[in-house]
C-alpha atoms as a PDB file:
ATOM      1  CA  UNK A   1       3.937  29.872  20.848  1.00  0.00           C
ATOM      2  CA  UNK A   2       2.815  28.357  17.775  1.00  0.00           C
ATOM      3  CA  UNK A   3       2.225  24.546  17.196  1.00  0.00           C
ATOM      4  CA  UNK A   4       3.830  22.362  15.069  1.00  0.00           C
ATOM      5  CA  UNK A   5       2.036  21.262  11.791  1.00  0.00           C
ATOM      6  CA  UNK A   6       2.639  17.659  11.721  1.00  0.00           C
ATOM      7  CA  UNK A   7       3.995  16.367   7.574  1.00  0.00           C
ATOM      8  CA  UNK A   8       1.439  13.988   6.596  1.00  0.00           C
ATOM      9  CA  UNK A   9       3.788  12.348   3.930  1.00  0.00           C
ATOM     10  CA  UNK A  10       5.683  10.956   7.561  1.00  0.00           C
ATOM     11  CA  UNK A  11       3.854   7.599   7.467  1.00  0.00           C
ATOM     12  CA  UNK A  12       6.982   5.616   8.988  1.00  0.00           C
ATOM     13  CA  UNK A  13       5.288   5.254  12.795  1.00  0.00           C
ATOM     14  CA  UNK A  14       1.778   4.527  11.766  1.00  0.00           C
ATOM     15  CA  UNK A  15       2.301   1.473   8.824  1.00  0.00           C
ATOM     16  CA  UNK A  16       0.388  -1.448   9.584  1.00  0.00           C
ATOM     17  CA  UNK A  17       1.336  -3.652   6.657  1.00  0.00           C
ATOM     18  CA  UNK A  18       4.016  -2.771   3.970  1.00  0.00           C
ATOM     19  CA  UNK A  19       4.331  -4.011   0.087  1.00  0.00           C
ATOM     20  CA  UNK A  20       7.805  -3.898  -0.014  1.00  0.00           C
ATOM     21  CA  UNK A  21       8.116  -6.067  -3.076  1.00  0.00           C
ATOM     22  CA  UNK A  22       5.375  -3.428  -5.256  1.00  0.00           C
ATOM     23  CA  UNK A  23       7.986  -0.869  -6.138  1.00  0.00           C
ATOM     24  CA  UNK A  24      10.699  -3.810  -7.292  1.00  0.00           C
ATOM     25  CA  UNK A  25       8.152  -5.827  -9.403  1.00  0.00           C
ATOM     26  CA  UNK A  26       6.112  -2.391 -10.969  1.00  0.00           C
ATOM     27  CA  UNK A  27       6.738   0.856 -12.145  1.00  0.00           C
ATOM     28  CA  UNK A  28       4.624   2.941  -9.824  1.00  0.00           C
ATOM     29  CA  UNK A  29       2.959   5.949 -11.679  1.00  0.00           C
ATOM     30  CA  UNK A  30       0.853   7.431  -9.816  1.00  0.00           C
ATOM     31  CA  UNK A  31      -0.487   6.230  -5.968  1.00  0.00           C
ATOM     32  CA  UNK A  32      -3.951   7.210  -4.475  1.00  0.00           C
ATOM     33  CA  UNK A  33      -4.692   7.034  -0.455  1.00  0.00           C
ATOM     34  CA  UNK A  34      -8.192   5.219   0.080  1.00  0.00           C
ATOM     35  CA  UNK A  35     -10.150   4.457   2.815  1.00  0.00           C
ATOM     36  CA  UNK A  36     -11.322   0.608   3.538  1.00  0.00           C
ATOM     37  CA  UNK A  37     -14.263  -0.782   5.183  1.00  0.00           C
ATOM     38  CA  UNK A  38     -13.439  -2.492   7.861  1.00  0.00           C
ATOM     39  CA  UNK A  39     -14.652  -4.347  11.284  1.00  0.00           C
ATOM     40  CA  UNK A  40     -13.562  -3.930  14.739  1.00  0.00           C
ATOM     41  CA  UNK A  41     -11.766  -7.082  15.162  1.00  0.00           C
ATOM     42  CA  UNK A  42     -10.067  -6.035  11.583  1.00  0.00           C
ATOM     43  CA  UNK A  43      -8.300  -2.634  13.053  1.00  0.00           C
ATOM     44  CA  UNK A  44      -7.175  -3.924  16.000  1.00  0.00           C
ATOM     45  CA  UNK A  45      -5.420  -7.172  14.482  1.00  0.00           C
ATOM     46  CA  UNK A  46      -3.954  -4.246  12.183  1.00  0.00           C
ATOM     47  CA  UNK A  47      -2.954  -2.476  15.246  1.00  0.00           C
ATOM     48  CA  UNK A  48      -0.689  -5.121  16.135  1.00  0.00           C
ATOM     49  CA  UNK A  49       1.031  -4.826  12.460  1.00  0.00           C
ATOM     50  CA  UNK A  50       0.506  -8.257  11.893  1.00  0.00           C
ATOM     51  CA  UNK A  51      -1.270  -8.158   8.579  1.00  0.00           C
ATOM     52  CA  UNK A  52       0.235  -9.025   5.074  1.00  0.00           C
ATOM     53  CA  UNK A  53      -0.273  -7.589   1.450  1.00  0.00           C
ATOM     54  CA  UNK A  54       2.335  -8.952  -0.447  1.00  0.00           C
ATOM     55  CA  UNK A  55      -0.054 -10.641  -2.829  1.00  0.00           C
ATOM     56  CA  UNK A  56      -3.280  -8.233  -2.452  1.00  0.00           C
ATOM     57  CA  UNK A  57      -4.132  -6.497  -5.319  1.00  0.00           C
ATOM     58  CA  UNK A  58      -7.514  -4.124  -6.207  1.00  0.00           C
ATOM     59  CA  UNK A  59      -9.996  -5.153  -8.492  1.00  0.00           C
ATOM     60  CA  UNK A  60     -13.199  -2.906  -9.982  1.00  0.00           C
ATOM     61  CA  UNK A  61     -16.323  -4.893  -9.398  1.00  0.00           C
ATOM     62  CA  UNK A  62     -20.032  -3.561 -10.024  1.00  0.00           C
ATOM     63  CA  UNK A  63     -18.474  -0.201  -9.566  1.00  0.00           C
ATOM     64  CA  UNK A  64     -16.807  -0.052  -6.943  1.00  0.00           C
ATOM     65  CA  UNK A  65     -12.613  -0.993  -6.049  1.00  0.00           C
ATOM     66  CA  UNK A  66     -12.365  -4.204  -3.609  1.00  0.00           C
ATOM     67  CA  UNK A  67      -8.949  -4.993  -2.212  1.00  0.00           C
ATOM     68  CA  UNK A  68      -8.174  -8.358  -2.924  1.00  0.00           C
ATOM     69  CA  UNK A  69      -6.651 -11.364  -0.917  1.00  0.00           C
ATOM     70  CA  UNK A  70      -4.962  -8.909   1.987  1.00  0.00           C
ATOM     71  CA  UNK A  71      -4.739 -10.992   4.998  1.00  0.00           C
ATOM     72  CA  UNK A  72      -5.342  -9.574   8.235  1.00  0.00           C
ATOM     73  CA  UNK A  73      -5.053 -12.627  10.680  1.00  0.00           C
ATOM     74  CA  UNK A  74      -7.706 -13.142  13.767  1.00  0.00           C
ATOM     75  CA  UNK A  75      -7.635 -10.892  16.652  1.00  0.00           C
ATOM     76  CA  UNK A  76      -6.978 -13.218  19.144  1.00  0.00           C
ATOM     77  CA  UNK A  77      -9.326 -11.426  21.828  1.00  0.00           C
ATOM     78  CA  UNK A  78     -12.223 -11.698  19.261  1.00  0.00           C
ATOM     79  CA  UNK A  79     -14.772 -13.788  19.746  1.00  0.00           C
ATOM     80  CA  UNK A  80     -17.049 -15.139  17.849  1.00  0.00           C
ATOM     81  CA  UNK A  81     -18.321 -12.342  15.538  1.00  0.00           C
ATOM     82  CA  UNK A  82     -14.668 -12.427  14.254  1.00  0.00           C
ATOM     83  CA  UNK A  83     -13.753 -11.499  10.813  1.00  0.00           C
ATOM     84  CA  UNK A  84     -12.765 -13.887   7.995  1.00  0.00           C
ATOM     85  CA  UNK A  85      -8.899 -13.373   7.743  1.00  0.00           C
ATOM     86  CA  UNK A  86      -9.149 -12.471   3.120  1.00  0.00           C
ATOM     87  CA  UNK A  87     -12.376 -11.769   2.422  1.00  0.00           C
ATOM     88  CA  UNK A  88     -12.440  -8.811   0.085  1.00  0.00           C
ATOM     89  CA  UNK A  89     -12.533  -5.599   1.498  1.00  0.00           C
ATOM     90  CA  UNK A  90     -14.406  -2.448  -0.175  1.00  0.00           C
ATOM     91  CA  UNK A  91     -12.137   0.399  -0.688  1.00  0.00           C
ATOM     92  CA  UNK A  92     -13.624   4.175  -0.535  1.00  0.00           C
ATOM     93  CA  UNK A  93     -12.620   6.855  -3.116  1.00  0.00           C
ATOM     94  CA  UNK A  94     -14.137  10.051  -4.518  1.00  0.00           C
ATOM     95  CA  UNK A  95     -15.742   8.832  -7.806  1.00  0.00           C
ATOM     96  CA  UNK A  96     -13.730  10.883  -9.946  1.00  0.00           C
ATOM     97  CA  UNK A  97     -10.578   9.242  -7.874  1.00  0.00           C
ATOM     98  CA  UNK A  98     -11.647   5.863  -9.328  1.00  0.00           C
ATOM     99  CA  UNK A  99     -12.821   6.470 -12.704  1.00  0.00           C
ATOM    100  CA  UNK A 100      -9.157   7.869 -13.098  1.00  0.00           C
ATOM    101  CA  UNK A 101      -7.863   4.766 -11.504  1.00  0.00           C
ATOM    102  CA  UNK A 102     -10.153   2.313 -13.563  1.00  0.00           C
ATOM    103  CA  UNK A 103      -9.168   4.159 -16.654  1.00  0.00           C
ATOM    104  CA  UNK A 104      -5.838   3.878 -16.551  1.00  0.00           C
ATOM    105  CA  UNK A 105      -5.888   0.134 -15.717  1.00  0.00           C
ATOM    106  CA  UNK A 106      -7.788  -0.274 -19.112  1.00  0.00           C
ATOM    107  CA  UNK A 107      -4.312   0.370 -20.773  1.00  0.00           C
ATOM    108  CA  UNK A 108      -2.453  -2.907 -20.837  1.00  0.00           C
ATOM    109  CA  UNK A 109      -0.084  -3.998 -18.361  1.00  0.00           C
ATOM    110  CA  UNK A 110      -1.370  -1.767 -15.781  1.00  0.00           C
ATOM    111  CA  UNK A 111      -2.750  -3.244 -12.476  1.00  0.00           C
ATOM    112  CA  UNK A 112      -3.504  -1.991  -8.806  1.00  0.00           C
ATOM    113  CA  UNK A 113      -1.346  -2.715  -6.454  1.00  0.00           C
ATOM    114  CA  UNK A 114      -1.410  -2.260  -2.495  1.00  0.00           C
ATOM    115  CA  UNK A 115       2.098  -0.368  -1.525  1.00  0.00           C
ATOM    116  CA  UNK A 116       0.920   0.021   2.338  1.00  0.00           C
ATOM    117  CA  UNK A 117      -1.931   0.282   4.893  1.00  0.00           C
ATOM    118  CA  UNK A 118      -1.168   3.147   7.539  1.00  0.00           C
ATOM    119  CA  UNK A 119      -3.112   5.162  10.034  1.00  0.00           C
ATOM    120  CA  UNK A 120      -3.924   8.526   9.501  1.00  0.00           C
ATOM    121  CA  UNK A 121      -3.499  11.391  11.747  1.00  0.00           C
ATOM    122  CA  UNK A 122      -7.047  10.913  13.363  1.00  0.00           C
ATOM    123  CA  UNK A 123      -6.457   6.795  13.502  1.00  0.00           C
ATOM    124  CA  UNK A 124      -8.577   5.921  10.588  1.00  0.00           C
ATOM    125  CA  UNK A 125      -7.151   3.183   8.774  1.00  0.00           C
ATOM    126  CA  UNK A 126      -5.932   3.989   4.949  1.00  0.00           C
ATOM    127  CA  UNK A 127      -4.344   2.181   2.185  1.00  0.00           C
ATOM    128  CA  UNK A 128      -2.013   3.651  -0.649  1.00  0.00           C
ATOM    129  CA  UNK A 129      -3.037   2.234  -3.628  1.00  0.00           C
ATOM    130  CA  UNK A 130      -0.286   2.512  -6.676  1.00  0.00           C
ATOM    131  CA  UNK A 131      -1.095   2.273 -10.650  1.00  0.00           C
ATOM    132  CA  UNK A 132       2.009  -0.010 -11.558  1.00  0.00           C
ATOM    133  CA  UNK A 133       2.966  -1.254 -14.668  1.00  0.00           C
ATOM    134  CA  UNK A 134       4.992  -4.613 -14.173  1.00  0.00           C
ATOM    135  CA  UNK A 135       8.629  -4.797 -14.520  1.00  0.00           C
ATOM    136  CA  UNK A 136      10.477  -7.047 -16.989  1.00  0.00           C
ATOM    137  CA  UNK A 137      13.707  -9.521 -15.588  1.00  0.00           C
ATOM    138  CA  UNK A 138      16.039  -6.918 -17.241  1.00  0.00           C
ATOM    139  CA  UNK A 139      13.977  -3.612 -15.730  1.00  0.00           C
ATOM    140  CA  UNK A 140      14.237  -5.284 -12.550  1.00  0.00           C
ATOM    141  CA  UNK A 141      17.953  -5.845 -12.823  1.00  0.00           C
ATOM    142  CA  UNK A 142      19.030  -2.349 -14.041  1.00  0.00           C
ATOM    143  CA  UNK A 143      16.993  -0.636 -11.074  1.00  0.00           C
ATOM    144  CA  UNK A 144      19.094  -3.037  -8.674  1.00  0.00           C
ATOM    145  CA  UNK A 145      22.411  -1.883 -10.296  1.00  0.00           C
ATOM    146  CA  UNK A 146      21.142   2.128  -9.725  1.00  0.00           C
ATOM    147  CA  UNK A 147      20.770   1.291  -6.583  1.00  0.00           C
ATOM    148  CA  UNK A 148      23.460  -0.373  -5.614  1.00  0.00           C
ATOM    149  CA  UNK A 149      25.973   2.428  -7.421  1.00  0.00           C
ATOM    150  CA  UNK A 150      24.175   4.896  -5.741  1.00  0.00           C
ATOM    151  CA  UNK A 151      24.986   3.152  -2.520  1.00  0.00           C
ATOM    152  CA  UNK A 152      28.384   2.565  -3.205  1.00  0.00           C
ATOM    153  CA  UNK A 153      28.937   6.501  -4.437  1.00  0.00           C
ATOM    154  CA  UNK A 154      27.647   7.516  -1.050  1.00  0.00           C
ATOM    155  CA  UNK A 155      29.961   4.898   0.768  1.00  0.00           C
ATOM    156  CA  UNK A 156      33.061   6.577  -1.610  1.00  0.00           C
ATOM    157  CA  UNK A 157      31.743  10.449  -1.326  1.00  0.00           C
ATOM    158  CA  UNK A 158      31.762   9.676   2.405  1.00  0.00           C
ATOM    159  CA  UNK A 159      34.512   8.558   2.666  1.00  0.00           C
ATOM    160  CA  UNK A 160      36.548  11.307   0.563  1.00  0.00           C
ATOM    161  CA  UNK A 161      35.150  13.631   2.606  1.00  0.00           C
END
């Protein structure tokens, strides 16, 4: 009897923090999964899904991508070697991973933006970053109308049916 492969796209158990705001505020073209350097006290306050990215972004700096003002609060069972709840954290790609990346946020409007931190199949910690380019007030309204007639549609197919 053969085991099941396990999809690694299925990230819904294993998130940790969520940017749910990303994909309404940016255009996401393309998203990369990267590691992060991180202390003990750091993946177990993640553990507890209590950490926030909804205003973390990545930055390039001497070479290498930081994440940027992610807050992962105090473990409350550290003690005193416990981690400082934004300092910037130093993400791990494949160098020809981030020169892609840092190229195409050289184009304007184009920034790096956190969409979610999960764990990975082996319980290493990742984050998927996205290359967005921001929305305008009018972008941001026609993407809500989509979605809502798509909803309604549904509701009405359903329905008929």
């Amino acid at each position: 009897m053969a085991a099941k492969k396990k999809n690694n796209d299925d990230f819904s158990a294993r998130i940790a923090a969520q940017n749910r705001k990303a994909r309404h505020n940016y255009f996401i073209e393309d998203t990369v999964e990267c590691g992060m350097v991180l202390t003990g006290t750091e993946v177990k306050s993640l553990r507890s899904g209590r950490a926030s990215i909804q205003e973390a972004y990545a930055t390039e700096k001497d070479g290498e991508l930081y994440l940027i003002n992610a807050n992962i609060p105090i473990y409350e069972g550290g003690n005193r070697f416990n981690h400082e709840p934004k300092r910037p954290r130093k993400l791990l790609l494949h160098r020809k991973e981030l020169d892609k990346l840092l190229g195409m946020t050289t184009q304007k409007g184009y920034t790096l933006v956190p969409l979610h931190i999960h764990f990975n199949d082996r319980g290493i910690a990742k984050v998927a970053i996205g290359v967005g380019k921001g929305k305008q007030s009018h972008d941001k309204r026609d993407s809500i109308k989509d979605r809502d007639w798509k909803r309604d549609k549904a509701r009405l197919m359903r329905e008929k049916y």
